[in-house]
N, C-alpha and C. Protein backbone atom coordinates (compact mmCIF):
# COMPACT_ATOMS: atom_id res chain seq x y z
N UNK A 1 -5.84 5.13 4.15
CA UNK A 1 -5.27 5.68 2.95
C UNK A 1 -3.75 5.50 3.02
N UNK A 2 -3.22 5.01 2.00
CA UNK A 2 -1.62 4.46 1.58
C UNK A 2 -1.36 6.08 0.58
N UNK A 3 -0.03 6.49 0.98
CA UNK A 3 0.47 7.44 0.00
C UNK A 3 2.15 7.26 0.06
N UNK A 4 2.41 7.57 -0.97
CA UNK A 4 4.17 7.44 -1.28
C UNK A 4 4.67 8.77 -1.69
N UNK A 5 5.81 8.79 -1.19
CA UNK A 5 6.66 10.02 -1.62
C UNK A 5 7.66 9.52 -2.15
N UNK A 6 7.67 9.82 -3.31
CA UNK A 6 9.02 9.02 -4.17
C UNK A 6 8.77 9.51 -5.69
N UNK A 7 9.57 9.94 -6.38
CA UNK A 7 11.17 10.14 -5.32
C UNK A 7 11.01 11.36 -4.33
N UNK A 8 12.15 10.78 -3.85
CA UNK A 8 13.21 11.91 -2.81
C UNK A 8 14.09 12.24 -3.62
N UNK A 9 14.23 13.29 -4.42
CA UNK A 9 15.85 14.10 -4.82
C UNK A 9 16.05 14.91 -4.00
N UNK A 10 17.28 14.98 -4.03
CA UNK A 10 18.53 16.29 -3.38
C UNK A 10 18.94 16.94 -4.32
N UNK A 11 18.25 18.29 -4.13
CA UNK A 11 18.75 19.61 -4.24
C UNK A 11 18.80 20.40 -3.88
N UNK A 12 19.08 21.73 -3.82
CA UNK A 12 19.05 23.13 -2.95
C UNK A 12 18.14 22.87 -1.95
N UNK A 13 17.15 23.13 -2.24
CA UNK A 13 16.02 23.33 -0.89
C UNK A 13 15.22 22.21 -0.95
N UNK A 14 15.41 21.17 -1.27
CA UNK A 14 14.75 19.64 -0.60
C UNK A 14 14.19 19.82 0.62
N UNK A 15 15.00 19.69 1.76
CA UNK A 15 14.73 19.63 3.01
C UNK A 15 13.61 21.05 3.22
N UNK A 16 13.35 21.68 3.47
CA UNK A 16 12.47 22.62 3.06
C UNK A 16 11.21 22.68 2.50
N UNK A 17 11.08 21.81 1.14
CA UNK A 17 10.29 21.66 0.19
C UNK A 17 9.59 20.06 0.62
N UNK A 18 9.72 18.98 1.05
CA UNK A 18 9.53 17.72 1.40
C UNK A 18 9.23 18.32 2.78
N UNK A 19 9.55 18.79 4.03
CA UNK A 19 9.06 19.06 5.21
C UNK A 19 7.95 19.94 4.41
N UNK A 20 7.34 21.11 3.93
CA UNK A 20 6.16 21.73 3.38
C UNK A 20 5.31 20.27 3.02
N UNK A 21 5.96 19.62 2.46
CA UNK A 21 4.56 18.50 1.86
C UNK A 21 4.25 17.96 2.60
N UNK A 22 4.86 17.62 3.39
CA UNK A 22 4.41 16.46 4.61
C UNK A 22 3.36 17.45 4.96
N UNK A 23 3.57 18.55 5.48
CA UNK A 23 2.68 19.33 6.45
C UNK A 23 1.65 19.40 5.55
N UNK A 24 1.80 19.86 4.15
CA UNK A 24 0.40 19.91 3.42
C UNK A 24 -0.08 18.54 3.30
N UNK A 25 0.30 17.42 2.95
CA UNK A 25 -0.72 16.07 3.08
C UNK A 25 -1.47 16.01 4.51
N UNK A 26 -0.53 16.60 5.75
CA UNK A 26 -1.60 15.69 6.68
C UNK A 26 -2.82 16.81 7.17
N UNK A 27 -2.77 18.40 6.37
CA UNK A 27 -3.69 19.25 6.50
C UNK A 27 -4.59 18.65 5.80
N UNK A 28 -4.81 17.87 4.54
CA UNK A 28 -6.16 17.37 3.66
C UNK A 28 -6.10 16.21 4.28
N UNK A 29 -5.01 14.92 4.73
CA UNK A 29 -5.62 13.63 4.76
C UNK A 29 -5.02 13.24 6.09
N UNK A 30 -5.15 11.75 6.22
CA UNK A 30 -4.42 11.16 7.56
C UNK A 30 -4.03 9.46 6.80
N UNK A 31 -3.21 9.46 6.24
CA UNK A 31 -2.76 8.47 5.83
C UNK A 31 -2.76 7.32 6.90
N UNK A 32 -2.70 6.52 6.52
CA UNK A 32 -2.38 5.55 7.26
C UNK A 32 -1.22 4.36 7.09
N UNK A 33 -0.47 5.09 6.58
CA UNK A 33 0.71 4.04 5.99
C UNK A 33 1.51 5.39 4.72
N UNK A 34 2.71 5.60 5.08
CA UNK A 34 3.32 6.11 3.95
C UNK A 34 4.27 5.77 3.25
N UNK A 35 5.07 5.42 2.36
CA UNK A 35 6.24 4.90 1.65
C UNK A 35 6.87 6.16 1.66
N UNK A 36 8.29 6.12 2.20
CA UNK A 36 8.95 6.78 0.92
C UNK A 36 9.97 6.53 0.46
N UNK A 37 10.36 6.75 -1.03
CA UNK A 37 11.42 6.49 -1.84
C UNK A 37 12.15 7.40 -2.73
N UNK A 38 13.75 7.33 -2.59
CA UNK A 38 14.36 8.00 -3.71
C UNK A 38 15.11 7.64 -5.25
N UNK A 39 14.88 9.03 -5.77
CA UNK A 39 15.25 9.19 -6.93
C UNK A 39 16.20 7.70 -7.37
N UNK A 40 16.04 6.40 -8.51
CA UNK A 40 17.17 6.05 -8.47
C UNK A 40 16.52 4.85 -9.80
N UNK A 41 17.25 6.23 -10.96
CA UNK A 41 17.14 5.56 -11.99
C UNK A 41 18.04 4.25 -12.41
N UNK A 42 17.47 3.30 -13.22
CA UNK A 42 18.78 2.48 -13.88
C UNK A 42 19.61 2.60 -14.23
N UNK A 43 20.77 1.70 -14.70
CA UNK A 43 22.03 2.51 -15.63
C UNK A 43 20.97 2.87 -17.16
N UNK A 44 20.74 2.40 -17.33
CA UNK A 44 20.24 2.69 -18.73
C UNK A 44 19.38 3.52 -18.90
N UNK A 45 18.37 3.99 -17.93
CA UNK A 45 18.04 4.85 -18.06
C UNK A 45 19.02 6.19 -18.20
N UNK A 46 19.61 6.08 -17.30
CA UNK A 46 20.57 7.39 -17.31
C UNK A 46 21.36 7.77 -18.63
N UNK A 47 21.46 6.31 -19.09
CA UNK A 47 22.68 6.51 -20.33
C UNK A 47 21.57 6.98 -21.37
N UNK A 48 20.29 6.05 -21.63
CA UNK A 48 19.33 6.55 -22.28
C UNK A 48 19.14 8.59 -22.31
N UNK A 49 18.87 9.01 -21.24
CA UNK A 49 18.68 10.20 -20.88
C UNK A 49 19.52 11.02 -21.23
N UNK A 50 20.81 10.33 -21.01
CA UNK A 50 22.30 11.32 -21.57
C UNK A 50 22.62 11.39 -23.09
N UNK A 51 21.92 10.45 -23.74
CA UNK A 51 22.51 10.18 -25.09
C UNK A 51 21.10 10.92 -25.97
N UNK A 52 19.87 10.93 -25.51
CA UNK A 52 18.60 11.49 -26.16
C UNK A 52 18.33 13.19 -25.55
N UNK A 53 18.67 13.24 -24.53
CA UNK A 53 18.77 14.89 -24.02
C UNK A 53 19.52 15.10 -23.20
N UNK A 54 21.37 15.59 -23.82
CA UNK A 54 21.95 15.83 -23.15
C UNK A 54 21.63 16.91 -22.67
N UNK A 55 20.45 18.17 -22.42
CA UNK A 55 20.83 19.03 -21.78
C UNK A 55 19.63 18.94 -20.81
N UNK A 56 19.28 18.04 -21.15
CA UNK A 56 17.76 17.47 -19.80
C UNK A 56 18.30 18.11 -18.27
N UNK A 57 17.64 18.44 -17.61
CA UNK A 57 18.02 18.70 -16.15
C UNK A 57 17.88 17.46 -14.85
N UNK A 58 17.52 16.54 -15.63
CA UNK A 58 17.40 14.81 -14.86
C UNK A 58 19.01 14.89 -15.01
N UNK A 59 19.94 14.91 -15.62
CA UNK A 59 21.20 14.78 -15.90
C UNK A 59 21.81 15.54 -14.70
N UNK A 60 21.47 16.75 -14.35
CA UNK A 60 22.42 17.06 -12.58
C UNK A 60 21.85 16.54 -11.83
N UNK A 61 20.45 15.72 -11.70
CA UNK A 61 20.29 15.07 -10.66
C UNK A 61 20.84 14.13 -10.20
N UNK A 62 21.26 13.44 -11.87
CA UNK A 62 22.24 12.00 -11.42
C UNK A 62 23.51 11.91 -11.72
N UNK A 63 24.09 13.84 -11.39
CA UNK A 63 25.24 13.62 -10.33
C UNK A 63 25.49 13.04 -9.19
N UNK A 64 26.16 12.77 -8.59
CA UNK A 64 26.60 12.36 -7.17
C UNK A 64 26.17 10.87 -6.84
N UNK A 65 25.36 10.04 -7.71
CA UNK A 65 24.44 9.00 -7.22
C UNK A 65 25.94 8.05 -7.49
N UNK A 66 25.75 6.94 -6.86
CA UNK A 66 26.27 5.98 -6.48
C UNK A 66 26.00 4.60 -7.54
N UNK A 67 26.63 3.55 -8.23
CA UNK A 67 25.69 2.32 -8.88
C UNK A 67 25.92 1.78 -7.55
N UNK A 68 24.66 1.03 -7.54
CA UNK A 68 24.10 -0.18 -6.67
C UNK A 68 23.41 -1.16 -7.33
N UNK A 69 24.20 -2.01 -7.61
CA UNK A 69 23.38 -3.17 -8.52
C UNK A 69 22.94 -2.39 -10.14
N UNK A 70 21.60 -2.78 -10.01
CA UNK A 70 21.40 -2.22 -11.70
C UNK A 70 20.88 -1.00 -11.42
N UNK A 71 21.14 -0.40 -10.30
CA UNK A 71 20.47 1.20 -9.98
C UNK A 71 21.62 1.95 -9.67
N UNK A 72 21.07 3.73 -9.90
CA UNK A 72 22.34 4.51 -9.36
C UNK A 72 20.99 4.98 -8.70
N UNK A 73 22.14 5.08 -6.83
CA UNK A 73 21.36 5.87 -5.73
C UNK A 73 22.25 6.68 -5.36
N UNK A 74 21.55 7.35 -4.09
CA UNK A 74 22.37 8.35 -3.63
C UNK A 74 22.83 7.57 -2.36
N UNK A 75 24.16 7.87 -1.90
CA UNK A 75 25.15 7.52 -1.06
C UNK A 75 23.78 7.29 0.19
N UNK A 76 24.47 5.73 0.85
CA UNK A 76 23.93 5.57 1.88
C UNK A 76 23.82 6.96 3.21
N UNK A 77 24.53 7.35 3.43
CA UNK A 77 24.24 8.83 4.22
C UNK A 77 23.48 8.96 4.01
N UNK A 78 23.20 10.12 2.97
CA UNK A 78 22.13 11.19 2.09
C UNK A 78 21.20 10.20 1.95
N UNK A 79 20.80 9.36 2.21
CA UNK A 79 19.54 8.68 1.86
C UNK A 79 18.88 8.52 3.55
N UNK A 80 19.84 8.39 4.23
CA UNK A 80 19.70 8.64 5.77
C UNK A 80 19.00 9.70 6.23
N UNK A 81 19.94 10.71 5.72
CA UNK A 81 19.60 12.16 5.97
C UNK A 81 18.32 12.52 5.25
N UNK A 82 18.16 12.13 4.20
CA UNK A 82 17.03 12.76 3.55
C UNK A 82 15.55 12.07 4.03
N UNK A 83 15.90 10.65 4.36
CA UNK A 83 14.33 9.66 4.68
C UNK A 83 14.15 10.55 6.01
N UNK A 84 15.17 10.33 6.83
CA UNK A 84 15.17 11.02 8.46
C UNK A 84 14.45 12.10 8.61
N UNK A 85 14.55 12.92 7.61
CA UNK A 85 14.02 14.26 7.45
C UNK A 85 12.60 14.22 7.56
N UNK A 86 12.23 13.60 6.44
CA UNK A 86 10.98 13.31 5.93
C UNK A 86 10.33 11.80 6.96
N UNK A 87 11.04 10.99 7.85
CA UNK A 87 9.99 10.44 8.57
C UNK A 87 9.94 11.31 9.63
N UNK A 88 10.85 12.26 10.05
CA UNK A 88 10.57 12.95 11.73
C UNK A 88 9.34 14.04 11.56
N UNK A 89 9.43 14.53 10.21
CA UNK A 89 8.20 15.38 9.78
C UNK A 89 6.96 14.63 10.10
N UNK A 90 6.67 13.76 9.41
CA UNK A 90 5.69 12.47 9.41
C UNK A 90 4.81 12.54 10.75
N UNK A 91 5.86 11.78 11.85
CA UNK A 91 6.31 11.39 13.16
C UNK A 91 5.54 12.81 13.76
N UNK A 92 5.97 13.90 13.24
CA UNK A 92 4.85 15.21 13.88
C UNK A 92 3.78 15.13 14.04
N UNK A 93 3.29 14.44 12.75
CA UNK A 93 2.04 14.52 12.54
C UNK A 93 0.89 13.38 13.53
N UNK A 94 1.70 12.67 13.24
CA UNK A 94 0.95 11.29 13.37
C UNK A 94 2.28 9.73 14.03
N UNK A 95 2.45 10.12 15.11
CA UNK A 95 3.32 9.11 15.75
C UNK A 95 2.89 7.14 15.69
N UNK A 96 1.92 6.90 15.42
CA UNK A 96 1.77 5.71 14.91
C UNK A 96 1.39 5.28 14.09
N UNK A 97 1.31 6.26 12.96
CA UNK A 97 1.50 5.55 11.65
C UNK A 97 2.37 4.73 10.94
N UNK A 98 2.28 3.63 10.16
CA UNK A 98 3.02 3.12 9.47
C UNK A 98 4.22 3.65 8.07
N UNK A 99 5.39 3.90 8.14
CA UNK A 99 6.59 3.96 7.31
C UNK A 99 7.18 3.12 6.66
N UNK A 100 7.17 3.46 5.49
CA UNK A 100 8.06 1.81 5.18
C UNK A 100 8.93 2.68 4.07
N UNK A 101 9.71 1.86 3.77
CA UNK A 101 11.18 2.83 2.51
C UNK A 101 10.85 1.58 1.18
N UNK A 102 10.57 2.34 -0.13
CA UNK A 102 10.53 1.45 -0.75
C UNK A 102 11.66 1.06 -1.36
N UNK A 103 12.02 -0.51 -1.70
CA UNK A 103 13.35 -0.90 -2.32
C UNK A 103 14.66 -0.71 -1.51
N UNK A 104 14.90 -0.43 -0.40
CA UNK A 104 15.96 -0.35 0.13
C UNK A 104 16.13 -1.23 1.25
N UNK A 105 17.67 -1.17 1.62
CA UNK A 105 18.08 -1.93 2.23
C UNK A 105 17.72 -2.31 3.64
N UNK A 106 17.66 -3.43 4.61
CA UNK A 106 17.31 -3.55 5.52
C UNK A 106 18.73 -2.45 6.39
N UNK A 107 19.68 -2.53 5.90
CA UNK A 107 20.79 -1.26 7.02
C UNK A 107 19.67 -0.15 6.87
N UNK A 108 19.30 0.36 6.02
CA UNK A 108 18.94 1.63 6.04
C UNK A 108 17.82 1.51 6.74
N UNK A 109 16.53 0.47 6.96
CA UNK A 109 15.76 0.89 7.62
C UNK A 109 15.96 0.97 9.08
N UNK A 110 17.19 0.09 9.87
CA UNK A 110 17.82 0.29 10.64
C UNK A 110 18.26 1.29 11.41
N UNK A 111 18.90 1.78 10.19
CA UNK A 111 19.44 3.20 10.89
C UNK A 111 18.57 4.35 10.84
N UNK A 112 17.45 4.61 10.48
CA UNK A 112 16.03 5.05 10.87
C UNK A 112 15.06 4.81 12.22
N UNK A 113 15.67 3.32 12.30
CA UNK A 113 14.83 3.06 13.65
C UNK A 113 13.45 2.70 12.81
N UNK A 114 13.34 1.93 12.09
CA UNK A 114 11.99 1.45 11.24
C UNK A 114 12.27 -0.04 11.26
N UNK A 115 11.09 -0.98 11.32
CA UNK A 115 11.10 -2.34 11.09
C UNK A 115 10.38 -3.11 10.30
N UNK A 116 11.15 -4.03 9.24
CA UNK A 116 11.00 -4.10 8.65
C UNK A 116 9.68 -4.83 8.60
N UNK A 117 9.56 -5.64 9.51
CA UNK A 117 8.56 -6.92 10.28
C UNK A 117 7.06 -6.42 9.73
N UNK A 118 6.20 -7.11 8.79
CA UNK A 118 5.14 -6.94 8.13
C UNK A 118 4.82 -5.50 7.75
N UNK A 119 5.95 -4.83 7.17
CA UNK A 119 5.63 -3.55 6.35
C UNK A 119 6.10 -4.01 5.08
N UNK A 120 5.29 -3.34 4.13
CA UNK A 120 6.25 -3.31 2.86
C UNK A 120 5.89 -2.37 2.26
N UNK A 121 6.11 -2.14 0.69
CA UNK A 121 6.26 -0.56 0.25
C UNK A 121 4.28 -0.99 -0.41
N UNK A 122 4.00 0.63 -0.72
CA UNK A 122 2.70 0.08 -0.89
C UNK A 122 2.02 -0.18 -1.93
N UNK A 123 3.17 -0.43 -3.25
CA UNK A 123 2.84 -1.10 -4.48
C UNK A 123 2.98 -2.84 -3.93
N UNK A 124 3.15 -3.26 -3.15
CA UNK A 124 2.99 -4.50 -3.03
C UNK A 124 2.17 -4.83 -2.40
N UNK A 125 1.83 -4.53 -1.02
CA UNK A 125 0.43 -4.50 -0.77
C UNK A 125 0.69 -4.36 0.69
């Protein structure tokens, strides 16, 4: 069984709330491969979102995000900090399972200590 966590947003109690899920997925299942990915709409989406509901609450999420190409993410750090979180949880559970980060950079899987070498995210296969 393949499962993804994505997105990852940052807010108040993220870290908290993403460590609870991990622990509740591997009480019902045992994956065997997990993705995970964050929050990281397009520009246009965002502008879309800002211009049709400015008082939407997607709008403080995509404070702080960063453009990267045709996406806004969150700062390489915080994307560190937040996957880290959520693979060492993982890693509790189940130490040889497969991780993979979807859409991101080979630095980042790096600095995780993840390789990239025949993983990929698990909309691709």
């Amino acid at each position: 069984m393949r499962l993804r966590i994505d997105p990852v947003i940052f807010y108040s109690t993220w870290e908290k709330d993403y460590i609870s899920l991990v622990d509740n997925i591997f009480e019902y299942v045992q994956p065997t491969r997990i993705t995970v990915g964050e929050y990281r709409p397009s520009n246009g989406l965002a502008n879309h979102i800002s211009s049709r509901f400015p008082d939407s609450p997607l709008l403080r999420i995509n404070k702080g995000l960063v453009r990267e190409g045709s996406k806004l993410r969150y700062p390489k750090n915080l994307r560190i900090k937040m996957f880290g979180t959520i693979i060492e949880e993982i890693k509790k559970h189940s130490s040889d399972i497969d991780i993979a980060l979807c859409k991101e950079q080979s630095e980042i899987w790096r600095a995780l200590g993840l390789n990239m070498k025949g993983l990929k995210c698990n909309c691709l296969g």
